[in-house]
N, C-alpha and C. Protein backbone atom coordinates (compact mmCIF):
# COMPACT_ATOMS: atom_id res chain seq x y z
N UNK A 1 27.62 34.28 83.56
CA UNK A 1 26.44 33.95 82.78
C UNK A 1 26.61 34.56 81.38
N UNK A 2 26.37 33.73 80.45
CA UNK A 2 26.26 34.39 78.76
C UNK A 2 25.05 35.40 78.45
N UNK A 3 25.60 35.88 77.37
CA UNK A 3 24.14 36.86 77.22
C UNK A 3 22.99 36.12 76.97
N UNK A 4 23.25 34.75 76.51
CA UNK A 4 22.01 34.16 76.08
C UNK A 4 21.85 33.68 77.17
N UNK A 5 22.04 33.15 77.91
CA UNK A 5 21.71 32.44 79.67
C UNK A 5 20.91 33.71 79.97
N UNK A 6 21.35 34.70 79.82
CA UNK A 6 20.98 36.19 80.68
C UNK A 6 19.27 35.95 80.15
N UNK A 7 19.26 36.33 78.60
CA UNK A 7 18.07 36.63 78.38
C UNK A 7 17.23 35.35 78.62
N UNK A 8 17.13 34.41 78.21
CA UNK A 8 16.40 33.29 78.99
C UNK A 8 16.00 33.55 80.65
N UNK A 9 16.99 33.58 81.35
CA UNK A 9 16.03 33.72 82.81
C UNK A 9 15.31 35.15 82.82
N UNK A 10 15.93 36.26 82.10
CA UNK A 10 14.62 37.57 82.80
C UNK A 10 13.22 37.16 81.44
N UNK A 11 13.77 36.80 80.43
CA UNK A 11 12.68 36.39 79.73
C UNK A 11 11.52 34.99 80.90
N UNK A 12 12.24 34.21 81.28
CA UNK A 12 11.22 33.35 82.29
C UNK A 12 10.81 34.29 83.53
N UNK A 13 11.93 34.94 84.33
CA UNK A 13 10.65 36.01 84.82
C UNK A 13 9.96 37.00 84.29
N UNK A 14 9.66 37.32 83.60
CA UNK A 14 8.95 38.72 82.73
C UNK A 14 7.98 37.69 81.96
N UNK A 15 7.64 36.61 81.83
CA UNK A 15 6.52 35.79 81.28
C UNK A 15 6.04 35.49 82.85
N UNK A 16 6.46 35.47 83.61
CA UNK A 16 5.43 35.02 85.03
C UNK A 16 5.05 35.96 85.66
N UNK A 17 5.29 37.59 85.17
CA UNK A 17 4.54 38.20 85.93
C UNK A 17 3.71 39.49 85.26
N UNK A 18 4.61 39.24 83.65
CA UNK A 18 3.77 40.31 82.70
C UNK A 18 2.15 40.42 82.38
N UNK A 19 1.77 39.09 82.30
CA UNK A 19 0.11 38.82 82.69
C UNK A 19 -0.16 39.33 83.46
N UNK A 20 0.23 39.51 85.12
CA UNK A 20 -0.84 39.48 86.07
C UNK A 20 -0.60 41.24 86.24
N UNK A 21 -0.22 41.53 85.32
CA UNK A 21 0.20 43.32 85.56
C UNK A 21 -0.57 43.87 84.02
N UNK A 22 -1.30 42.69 83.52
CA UNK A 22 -1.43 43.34 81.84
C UNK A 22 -0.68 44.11 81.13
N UNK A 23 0.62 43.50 81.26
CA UNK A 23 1.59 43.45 80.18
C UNK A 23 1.50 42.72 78.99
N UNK A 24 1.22 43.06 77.99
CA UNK A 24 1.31 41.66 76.61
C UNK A 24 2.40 41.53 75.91
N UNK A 25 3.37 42.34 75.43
CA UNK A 25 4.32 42.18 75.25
C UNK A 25 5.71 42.34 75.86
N UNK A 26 6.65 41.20 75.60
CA UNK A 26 7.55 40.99 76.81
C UNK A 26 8.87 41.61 75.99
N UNK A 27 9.08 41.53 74.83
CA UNK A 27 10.56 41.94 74.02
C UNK A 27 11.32 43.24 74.59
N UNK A 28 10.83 44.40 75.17
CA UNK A 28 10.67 45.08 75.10
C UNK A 28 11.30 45.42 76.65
N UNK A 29 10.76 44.71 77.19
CA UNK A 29 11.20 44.40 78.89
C UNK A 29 12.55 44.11 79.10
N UNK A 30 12.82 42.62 78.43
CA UNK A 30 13.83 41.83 78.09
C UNK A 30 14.99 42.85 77.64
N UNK A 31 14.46 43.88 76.65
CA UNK A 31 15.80 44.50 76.54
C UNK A 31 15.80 45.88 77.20
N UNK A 32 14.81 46.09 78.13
CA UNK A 32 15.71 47.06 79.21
C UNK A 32 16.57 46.85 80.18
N UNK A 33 15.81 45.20 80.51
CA UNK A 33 16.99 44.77 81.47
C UNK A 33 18.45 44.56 80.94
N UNK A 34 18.42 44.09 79.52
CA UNK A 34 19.65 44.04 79.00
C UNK A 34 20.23 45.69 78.96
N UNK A 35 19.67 46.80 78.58
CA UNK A 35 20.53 47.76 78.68
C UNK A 35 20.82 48.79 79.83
N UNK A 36 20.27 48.52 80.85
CA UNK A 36 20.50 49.12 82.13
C UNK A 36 21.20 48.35 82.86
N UNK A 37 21.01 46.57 82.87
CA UNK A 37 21.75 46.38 83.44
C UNK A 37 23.05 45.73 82.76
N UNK A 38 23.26 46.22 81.37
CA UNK A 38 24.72 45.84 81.10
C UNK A 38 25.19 44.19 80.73
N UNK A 39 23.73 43.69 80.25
CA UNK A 39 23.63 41.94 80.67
C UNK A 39 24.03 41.41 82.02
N UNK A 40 23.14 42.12 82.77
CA UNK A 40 23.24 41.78 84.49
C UNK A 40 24.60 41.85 85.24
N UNK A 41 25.65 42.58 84.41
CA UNK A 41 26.84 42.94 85.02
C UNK A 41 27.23 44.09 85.58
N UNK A 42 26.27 45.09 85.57
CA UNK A 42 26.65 46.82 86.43
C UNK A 42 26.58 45.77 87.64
N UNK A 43 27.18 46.63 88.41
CA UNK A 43 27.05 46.55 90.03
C UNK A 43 25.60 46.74 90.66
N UNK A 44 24.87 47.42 90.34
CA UNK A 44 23.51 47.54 90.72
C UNK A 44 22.71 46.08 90.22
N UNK A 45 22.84 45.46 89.24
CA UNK A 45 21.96 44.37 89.08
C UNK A 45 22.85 43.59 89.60
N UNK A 46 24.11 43.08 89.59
CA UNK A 46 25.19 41.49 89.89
C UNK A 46 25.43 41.43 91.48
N UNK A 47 24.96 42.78 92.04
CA UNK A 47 24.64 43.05 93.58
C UNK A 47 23.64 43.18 93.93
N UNK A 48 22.67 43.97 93.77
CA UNK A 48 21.57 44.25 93.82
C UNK A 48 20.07 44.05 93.39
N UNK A 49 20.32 43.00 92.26
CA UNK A 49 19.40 42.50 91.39
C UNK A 49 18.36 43.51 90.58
N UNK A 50 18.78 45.07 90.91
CA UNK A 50 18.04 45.51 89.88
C UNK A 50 18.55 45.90 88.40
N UNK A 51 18.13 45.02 88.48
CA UNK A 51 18.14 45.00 86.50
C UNK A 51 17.26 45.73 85.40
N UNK A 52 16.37 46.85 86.02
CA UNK A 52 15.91 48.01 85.80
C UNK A 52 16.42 49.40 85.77
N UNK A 53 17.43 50.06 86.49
CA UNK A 53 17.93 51.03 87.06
C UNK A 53 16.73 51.67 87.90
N UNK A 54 16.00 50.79 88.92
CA UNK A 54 14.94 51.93 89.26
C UNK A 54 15.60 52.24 90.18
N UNK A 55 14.70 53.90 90.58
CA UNK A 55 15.26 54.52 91.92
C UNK A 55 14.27 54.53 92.86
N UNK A 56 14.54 54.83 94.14
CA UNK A 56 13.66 54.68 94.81
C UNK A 56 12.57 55.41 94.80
N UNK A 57 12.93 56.76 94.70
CA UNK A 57 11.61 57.78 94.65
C UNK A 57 11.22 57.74 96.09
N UNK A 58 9.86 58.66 96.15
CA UNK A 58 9.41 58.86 97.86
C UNK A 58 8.17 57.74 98.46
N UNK A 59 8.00 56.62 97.45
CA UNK A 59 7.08 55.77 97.81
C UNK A 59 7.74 54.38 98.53
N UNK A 60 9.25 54.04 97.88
CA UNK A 60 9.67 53.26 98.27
C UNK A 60 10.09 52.85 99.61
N UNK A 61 9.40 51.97 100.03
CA UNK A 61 9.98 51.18 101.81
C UNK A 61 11.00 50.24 101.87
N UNK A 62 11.68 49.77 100.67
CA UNK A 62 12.62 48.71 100.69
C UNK A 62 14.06 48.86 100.60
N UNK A 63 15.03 48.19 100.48
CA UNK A 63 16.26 48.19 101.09
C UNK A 63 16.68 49.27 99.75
N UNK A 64 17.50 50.01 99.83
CA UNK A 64 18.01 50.95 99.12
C UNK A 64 19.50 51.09 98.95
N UNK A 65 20.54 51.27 97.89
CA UNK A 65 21.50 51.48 97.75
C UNK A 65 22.13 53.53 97.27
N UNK A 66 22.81 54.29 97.58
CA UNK A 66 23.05 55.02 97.04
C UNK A 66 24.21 54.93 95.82
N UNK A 67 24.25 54.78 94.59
CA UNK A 67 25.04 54.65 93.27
C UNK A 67 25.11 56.13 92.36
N UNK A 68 26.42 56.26 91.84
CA UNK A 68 26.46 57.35 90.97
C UNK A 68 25.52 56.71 89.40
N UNK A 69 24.94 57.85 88.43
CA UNK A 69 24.53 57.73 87.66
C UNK A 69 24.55 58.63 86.36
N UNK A 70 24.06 58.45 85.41
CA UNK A 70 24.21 59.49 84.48
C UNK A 70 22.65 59.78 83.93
N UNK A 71 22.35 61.06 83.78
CA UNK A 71 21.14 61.13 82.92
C UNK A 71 21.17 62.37 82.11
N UNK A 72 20.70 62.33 81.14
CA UNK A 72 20.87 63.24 80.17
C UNK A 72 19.61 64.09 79.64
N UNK A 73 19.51 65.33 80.98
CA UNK A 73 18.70 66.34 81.04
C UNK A 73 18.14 67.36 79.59
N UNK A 74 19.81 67.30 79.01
CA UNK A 74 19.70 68.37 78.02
C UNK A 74 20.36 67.56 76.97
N UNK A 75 19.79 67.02 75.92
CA UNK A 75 20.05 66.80 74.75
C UNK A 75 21.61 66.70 74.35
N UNK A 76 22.18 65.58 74.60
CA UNK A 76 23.79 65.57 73.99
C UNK A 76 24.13 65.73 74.85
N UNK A 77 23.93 66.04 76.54
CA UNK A 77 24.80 66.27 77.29
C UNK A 77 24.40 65.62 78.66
N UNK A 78 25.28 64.62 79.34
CA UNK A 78 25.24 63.54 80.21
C UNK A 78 25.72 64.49 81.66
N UNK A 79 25.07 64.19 82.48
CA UNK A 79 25.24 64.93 84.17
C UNK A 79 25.25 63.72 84.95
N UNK A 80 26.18 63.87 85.62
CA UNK A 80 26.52 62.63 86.92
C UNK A 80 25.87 63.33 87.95
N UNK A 81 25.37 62.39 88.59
CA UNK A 81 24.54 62.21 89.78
C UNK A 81 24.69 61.55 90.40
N UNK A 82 24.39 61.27 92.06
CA UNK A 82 23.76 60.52 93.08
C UNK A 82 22.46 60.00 93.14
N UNK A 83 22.36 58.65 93.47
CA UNK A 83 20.54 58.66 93.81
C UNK A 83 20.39 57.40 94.14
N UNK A 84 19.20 57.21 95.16
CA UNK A 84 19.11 56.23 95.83
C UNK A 84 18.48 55.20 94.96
N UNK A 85 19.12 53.82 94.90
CA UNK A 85 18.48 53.00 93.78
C UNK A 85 17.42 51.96 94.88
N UNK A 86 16.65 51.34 94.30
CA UNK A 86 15.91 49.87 94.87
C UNK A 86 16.93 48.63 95.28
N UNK A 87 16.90 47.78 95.99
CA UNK A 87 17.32 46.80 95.91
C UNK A 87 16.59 45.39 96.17
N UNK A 88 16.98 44.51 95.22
CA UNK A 88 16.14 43.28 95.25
C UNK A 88 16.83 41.92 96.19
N UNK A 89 16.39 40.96 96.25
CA UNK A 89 17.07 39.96 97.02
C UNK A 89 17.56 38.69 95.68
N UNK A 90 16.88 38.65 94.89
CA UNK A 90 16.83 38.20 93.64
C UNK A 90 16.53 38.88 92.49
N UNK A 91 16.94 38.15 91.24
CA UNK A 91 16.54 38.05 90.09
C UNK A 91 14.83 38.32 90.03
N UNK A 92 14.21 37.63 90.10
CA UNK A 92 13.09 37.59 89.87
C UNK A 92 12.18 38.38 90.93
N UNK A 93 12.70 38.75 92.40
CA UNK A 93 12.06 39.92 92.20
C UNK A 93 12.25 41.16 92.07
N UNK A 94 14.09 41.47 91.21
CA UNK A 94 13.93 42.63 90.68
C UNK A 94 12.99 42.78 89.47
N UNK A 95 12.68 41.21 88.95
CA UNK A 95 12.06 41.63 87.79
C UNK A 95 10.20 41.91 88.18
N UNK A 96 10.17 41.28 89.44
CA UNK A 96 8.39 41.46 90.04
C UNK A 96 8.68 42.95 90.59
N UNK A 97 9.76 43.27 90.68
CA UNK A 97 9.62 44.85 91.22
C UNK A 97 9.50 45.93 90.17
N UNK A 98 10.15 45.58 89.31
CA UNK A 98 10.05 46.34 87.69
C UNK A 98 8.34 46.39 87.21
N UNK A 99 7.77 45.19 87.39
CA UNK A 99 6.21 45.31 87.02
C UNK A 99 5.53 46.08 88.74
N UNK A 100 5.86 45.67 89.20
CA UNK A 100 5.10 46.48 90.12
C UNK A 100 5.34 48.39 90.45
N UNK A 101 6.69 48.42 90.24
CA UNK A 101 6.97 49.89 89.67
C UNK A 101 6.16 50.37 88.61
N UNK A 102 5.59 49.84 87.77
CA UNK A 102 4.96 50.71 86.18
C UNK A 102 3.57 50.50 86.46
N UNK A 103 2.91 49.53 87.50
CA UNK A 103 1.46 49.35 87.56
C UNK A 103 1.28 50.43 88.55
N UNK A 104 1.35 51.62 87.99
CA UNK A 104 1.23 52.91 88.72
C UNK A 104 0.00 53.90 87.69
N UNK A 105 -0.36 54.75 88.20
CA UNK A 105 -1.61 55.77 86.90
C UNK A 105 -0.07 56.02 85.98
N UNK A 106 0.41 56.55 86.53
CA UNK A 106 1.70 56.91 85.54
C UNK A 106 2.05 56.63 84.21
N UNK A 107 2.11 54.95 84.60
CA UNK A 107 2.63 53.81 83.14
C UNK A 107 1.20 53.19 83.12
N UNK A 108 -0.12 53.22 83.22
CA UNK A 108 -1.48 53.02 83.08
C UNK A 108 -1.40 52.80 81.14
N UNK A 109 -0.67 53.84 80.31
CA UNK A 109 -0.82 53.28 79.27
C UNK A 109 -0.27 52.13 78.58
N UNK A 110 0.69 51.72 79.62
CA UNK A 110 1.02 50.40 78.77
C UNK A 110 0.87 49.18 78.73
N UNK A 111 -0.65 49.12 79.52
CA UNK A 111 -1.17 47.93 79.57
C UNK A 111 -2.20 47.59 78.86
N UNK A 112 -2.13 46.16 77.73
CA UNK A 112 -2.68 45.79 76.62
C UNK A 112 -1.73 46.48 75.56
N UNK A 113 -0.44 47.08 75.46
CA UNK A 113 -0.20 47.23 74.27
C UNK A 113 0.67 46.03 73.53
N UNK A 114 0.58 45.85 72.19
CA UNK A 114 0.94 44.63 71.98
C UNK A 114 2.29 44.92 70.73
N UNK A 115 2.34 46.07 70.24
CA UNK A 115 3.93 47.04 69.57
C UNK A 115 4.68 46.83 70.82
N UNK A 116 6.09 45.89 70.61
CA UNK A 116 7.61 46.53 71.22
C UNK A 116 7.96 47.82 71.22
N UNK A 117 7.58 48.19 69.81
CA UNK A 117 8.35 49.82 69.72
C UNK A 117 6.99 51.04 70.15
N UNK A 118 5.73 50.13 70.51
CA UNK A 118 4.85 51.24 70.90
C UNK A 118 5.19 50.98 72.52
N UNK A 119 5.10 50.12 72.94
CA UNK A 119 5.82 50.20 74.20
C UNK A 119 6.94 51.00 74.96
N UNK A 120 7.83 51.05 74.13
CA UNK A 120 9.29 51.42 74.35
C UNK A 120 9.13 53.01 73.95
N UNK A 121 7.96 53.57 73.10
CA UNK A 121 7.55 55.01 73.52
C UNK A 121 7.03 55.53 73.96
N UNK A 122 6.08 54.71 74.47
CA UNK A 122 5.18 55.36 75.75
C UNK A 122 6.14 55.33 76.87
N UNK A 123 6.52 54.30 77.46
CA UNK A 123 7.86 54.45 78.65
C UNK A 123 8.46 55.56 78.91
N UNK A 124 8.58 55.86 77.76
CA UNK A 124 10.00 56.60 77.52
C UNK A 124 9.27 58.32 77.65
N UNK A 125 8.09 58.27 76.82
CA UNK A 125 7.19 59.32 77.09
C UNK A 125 6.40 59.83 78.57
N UNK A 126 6.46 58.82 79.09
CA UNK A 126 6.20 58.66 80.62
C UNK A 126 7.05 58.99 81.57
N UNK A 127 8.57 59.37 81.01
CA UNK A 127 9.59 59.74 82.21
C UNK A 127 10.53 58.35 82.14
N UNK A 128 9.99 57.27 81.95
CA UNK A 128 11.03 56.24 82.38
C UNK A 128 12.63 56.59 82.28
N UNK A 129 13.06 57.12 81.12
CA UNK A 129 14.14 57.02 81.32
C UNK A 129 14.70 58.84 80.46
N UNK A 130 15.79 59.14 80.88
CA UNK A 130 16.42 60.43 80.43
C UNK A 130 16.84 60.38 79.07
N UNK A 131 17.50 59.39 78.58
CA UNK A 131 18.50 59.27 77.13
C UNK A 131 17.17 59.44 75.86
N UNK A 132 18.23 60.48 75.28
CA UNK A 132 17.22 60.68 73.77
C UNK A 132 17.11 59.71 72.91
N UNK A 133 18.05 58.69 73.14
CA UNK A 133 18.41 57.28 72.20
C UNK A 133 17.32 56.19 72.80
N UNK A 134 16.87 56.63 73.40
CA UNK A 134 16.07 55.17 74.42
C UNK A 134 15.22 54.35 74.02
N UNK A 135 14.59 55.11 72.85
CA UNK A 135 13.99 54.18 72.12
C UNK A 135 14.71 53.63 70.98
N UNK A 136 15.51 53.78 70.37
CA UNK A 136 16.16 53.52 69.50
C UNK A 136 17.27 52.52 69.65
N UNK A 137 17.95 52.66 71.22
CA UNK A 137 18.50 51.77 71.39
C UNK A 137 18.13 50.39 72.09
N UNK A 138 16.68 50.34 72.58
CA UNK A 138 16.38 49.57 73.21
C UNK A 138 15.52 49.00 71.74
N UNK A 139 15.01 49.17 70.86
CA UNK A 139 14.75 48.64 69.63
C UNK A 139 15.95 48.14 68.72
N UNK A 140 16.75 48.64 68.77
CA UNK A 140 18.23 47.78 68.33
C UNK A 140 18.36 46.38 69.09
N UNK A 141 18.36 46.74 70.19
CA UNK A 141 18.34 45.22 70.95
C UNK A 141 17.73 43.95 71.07
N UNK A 142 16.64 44.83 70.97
CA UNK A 142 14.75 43.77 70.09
C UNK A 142 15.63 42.91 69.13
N UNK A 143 16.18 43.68 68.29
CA UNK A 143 16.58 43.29 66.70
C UNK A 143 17.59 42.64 66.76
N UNK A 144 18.66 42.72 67.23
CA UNK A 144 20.14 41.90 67.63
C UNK A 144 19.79 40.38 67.87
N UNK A 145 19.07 40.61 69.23
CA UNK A 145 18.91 39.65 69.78
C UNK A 145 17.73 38.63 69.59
N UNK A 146 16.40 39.36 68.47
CA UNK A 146 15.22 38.81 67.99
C UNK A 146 14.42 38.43 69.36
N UNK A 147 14.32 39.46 70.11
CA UNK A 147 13.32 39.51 71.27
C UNK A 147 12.27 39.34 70.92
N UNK A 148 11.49 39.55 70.01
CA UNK A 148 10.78 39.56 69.86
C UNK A 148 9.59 37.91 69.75
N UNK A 149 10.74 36.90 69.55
CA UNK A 149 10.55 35.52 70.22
C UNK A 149 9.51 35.25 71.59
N UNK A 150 9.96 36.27 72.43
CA UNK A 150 9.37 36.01 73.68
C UNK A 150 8.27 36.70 73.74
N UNK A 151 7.06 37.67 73.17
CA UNK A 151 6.03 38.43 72.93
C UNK A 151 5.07 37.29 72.53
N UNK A 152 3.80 37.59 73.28
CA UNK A 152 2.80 36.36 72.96
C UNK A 152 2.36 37.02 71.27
N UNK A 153 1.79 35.44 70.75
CA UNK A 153 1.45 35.71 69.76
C UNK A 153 0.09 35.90 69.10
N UNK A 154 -0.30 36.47 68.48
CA UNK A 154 -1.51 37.49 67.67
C UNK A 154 -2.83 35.95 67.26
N UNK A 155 -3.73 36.20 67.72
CA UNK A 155 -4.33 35.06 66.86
C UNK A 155 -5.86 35.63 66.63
N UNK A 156 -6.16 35.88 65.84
CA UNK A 156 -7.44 36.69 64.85
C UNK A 156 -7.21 38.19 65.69
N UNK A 157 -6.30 39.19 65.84
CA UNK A 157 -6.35 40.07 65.98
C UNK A 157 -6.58 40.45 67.27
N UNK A 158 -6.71 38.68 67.98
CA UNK A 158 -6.68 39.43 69.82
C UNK A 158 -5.55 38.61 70.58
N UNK A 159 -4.92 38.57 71.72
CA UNK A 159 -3.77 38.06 72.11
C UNK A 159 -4.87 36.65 72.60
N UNK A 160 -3.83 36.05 72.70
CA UNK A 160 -3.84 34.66 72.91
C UNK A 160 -3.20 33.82 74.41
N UNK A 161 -4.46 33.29 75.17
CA UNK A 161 -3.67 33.06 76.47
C UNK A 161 -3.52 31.67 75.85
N UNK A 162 -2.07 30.99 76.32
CA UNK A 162 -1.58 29.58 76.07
C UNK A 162 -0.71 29.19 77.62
N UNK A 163 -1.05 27.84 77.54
CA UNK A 163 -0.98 27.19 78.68
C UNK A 163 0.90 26.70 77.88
N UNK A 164 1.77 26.16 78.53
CA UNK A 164 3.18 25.48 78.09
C UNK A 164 2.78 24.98 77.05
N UNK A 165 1.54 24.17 76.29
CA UNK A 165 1.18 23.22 75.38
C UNK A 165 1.00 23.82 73.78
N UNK A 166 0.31 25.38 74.50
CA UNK A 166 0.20 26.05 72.94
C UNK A 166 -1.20 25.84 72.89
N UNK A 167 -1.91 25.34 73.77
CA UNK A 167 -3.60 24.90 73.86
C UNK A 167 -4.13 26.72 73.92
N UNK A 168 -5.00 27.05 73.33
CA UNK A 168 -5.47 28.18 73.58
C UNK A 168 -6.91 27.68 74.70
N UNK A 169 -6.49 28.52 76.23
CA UNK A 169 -7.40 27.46 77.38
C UNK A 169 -8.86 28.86 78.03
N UNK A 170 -9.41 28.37 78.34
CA UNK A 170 -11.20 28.98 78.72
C UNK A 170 -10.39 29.50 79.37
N UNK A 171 -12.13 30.42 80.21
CA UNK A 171 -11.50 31.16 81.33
C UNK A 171 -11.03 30.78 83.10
N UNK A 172 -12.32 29.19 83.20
CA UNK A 172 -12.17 28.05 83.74
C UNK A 172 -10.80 27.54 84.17
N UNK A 173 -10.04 27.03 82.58
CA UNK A 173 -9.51 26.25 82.70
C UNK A 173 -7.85 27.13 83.26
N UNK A 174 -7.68 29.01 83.00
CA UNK A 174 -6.57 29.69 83.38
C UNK A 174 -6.92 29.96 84.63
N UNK A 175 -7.97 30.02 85.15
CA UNK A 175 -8.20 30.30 86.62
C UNK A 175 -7.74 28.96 87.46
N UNK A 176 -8.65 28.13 86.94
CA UNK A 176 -7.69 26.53 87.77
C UNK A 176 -6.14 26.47 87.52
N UNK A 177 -5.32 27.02 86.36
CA UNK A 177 -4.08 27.03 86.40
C UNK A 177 -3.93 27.71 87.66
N UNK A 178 -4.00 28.95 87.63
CA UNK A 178 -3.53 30.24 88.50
C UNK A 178 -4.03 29.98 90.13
N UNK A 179 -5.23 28.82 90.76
CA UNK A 179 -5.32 29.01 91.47
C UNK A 179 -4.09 27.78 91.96
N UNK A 180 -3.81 26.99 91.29
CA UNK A 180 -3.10 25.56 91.81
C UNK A 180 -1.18 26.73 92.06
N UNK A 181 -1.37 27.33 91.13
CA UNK A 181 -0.04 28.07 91.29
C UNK A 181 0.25 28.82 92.33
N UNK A 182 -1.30 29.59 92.77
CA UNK A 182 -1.29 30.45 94.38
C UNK A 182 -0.79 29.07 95.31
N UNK A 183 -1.20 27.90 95.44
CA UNK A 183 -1.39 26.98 96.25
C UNK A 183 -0.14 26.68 96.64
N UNK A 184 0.91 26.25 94.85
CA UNK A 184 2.03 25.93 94.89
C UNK A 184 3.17 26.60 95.76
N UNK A 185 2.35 28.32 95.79
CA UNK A 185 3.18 29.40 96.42
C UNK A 185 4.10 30.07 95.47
N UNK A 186 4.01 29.91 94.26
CA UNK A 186 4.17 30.72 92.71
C UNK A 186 4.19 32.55 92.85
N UNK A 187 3.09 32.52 93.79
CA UNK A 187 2.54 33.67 93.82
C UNK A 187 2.44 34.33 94.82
């Protein structure tokens, strides 16, 4: 798969499930999966489908892999480790497992924020990840790649729900979307 194939499908999953987790901006997502998982080529995502690096932690009930890792405790200096990672059956629901990992009190602040780079510091301020670069490099990637494409867009200062058409739709008319989609089995 190309990098651009790559970002297109986690960009189509991370738009089908960033709503229902009140996520508003998606750029930001898009390029963690790109830098943890290497454009879906570590062994943990091209096996495992997580394309997050999550670990399991003591809440997790699902299939688990043990993988070496690196995290960088002390400033400039990288420590290899063991640790039990998540494993997905797919793509899409490593990426429904990534939103369901952060809809925790934990990551509670990053829902409704509509900054990539305010995103990518609260995360990061939250524990998500060890590297002192993490915001910096996951905002490089925004920028490379103009992620920022996939982030809904601003309209009088409040986000904007749009149906495929670009129709800005009632509250009626997203609930009849969303219920025909439960029906479809979407959900």
């Amino acid at each position: 798969m190309t990098n651009s194939e790559f970002i297109e499908k986690i960009a189509d999953c991370v738009d089908k499930y960033a709503y229902l987790y009140g996520i508003e901006v998606h750029s930001p997502i898009i390029a963690q999966a790109i830098l943890e998982s290497g454009w879906g080529k570590s062994g943990l995502a091209s096996k495992y489908h997580n394309y997050f690096g999550l670990k399991c932690g003591s809440s997790w009930k699902g299939k688990s892999v043990n993988m070496a890792t690196k995290e960088e405790y002390k400033v400039g200096t990288l420590t290899n480790i063991r640790d039990n990672f998540r494993v997905y059956d797919s793509m899409e629901a490593g990426v429904k497992g990534y939103f369901e990992f952060i809809n925790t009190k934990r990551y509670a602040n990053l829902k409704g924020v509509t900054s990539p780079e305010e995103y990518v510091k609260r995360i990061k301020a939250d524990g998500y990840a060890t590297s002192s670069t993490y915001v910096d490099n996951i905002m490089r990637i925004i920028r490379d790649n103009k992620l920022t494409r996939f982030d809904r867009k601003k309209v009088g200062g409040k986000m904007k729900k749009e149906d495929l058409t670009g129709k800005v739709l009632s509250g009626k008319e997203i609930i009849d979307i969303l219920a025909k989609r439960v029906i479809k089995g979407d959900y």
